[in-house]
Protein backbone atom coordinates (compact mmCIF):
# COMPACT_ATOMS: atom_id res chain seq x y z
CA UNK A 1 6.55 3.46 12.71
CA UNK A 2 8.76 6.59 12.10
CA UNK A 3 7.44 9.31 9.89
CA UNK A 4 9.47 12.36 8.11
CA UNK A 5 7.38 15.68 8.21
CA UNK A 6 7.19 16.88 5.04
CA UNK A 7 5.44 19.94 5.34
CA UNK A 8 2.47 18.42 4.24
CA UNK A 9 -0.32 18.79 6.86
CA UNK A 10 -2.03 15.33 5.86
CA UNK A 11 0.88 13.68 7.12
CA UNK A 12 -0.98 13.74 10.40
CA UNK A 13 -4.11 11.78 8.51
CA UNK A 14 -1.55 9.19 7.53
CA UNK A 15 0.41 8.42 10.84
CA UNK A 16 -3.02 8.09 12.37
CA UNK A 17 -4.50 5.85 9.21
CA UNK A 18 -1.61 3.74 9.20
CA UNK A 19 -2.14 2.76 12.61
CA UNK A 20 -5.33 2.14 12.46
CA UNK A 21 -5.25 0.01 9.42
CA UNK A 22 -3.29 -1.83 11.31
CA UNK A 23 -5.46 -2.21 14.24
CA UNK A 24 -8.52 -2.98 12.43
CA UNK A 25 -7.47 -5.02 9.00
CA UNK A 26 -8.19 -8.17 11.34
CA UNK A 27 -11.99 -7.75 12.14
CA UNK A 28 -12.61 -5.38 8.72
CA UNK A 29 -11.27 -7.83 6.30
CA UNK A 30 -13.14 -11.12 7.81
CA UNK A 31 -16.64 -9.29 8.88
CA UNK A 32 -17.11 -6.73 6.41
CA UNK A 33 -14.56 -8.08 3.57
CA UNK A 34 -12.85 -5.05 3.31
CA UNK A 35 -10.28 -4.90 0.55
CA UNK A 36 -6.15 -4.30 1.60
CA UNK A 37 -3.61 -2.11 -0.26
CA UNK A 38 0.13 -3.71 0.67
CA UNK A 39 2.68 -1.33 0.64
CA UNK A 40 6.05 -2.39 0.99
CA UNK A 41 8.75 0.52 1.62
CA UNK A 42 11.57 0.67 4.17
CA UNK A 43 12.58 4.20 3.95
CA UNK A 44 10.49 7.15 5.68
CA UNK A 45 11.12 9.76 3.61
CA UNK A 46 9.11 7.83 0.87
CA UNK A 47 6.27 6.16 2.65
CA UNK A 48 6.22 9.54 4.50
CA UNK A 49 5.80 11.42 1.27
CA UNK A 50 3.31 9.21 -0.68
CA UNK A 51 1.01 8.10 2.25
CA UNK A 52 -0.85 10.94 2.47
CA UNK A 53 -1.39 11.04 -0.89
CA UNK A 54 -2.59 7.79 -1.10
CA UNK A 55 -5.00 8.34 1.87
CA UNK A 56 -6.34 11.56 0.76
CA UNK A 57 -6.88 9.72 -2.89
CA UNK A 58 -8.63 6.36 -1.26
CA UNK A 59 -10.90 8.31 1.05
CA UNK A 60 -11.77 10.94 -2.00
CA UNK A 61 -12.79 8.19 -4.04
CA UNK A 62 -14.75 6.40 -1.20
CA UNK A 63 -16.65 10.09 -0.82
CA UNK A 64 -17.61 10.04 -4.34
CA UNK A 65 -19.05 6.30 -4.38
CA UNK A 66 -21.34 7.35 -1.73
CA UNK A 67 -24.61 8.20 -2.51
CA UNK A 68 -25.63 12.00 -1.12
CA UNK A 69 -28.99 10.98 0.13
CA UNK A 70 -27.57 8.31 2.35
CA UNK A 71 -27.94 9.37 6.26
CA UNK A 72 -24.46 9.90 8.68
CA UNK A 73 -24.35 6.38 10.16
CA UNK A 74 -24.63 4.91 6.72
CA UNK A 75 -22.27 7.45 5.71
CA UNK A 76 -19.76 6.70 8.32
CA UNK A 77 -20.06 3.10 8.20
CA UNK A 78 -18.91 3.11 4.28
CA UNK A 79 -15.97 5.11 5.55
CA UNK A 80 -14.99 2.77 7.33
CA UNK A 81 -15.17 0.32 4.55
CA UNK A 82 -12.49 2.04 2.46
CA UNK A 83 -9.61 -0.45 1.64
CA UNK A 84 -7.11 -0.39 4.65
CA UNK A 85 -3.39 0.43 3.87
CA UNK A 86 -0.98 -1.79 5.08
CA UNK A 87 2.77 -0.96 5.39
CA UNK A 88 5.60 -3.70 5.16
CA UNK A 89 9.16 -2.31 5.73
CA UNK A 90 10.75 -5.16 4.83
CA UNK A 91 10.63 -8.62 2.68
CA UNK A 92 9.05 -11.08 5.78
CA UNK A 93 7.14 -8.39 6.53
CA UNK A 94 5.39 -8.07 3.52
CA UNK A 95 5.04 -12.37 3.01
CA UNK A 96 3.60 -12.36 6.64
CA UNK A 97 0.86 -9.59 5.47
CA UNK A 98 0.07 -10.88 2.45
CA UNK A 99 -0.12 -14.45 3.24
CA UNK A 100 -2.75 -13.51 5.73
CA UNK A 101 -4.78 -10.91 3.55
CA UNK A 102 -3.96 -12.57 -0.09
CA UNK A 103 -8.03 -12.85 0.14
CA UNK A 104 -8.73 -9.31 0.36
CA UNK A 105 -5.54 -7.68 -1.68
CA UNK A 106 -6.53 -5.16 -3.98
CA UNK A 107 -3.42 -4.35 -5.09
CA UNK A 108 0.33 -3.90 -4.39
CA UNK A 109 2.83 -1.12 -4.34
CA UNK A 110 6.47 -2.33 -3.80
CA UNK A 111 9.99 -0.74 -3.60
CA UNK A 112 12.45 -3.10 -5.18
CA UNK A 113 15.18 -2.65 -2.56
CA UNK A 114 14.36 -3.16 0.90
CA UNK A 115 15.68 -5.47 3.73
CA UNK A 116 15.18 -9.29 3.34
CA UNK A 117 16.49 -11.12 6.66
CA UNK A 118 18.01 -8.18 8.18
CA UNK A 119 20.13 -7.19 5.13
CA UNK A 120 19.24 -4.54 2.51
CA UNK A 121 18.13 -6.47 -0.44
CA UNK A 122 18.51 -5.23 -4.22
CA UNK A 123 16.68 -7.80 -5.39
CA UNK A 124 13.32 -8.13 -2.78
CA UNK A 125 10.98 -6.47 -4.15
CA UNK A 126 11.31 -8.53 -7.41
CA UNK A 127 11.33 -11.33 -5.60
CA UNK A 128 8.11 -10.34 -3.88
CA UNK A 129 6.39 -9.74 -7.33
CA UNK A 130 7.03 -12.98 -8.23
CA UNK A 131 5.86 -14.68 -5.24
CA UNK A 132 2.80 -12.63 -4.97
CA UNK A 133 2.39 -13.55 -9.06
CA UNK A 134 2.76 -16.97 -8.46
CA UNK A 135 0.00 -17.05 -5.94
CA UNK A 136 -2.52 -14.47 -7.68
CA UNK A 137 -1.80 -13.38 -11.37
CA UNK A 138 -4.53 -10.92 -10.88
CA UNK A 139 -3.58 -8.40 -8.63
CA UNK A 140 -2.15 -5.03 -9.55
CA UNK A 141 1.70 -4.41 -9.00
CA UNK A 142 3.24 -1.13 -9.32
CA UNK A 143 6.82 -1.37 -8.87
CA UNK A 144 8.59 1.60 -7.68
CA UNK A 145 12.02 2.63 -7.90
CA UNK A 146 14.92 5.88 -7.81
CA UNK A 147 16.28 3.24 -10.88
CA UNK A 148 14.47 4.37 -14.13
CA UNK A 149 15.92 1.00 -15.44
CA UNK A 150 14.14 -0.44 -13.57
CA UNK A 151 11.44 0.33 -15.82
CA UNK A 152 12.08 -2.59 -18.34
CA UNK A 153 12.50 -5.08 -15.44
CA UNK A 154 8.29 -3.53 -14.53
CA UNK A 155 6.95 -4.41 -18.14
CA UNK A 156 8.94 -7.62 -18.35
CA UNK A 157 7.26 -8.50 -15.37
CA UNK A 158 3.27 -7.07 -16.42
CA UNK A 159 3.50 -4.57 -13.72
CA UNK A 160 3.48 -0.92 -13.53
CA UNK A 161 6.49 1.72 -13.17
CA UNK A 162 6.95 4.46 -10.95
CA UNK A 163 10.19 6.56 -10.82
CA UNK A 164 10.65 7.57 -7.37
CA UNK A 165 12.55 10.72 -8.43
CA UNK A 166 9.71 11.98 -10.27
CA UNK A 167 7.86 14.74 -9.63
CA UNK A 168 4.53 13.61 -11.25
């Protein structure tokens, strides 16, 4: 992977996350039936920007499940339970990962334009939505893009919106 600094210090928590995610979906997802957030996004500057904010947001939420009077290991153990993060740069990518962890997805966040068979692709992360829709209506989609038409395409689809050049 290549990561942008940003200036933001949790960058560090999400270069090592990311690979460790990575390392240990495999044994996480079929032993303990740990949940998987796909992320598709090709460009660094974006994944680079909004991975540590997802991080910092999954493990904060994982803190306050816990129970306080639970002891370390148990502690520790739940930690490690969190939903991994996977990152897909491109359209086979991000087929290959889901078709393997469909079981486990919690939910989806997805550029629309990233490369499909070598070749920057307007039109892949739509096609993604619909292929992951077709296989399980259920799962949260939030479609991100620097297009704020895009936006119509989102609800047309049932899935969320989120304008890249935003600041919120």
């Amino acid at each position: 992977y290549v990561f942008q600094l940003t200036g933001d210090p949790r960058i560090l928590l999400a270069v090592i996350k990311t690979i460790e995610d990575r390392q240990k979906v495999e044994p996480d997802t079929l032993r303990g039936m740990v949940r998987v957030i796909l992320v598709v996004e090709d460009s660094p500057s974006f994944y680079s920007a909004y991975l540590p904010i997802i991080y910092t947001e999954v493990m904060e939420q994982t803190r306050r499940l816990m129970a306080e009077r639970i002891n370390e290991v148990d502690r520790m153990s739940r930690m490690r339970a969190r939903p991994k993060i996977l990152l897909a740069r491109s359209y086979q990518e991000a087929t290959a990962l889901f078709d393997r962890y469909k079981k486990y997805i919690l939910g989806v966040i997805t550029d629309m334009r990233f490369p499909r068979d070598a070749v920057l692709a307007d039109d892949a992360g739509l096609d993604f939505i619909r292929s992951v829709q077709s296989e399980k209506r259920d799962i949260p989609i939030l479609l991100q893009s620097a297009e704020p038409a895009q936006r119509a395409l989102a609800q047309k689809l049932g899935v969320e919106f989120a304008d890249k050049n935003s600041r919120e």
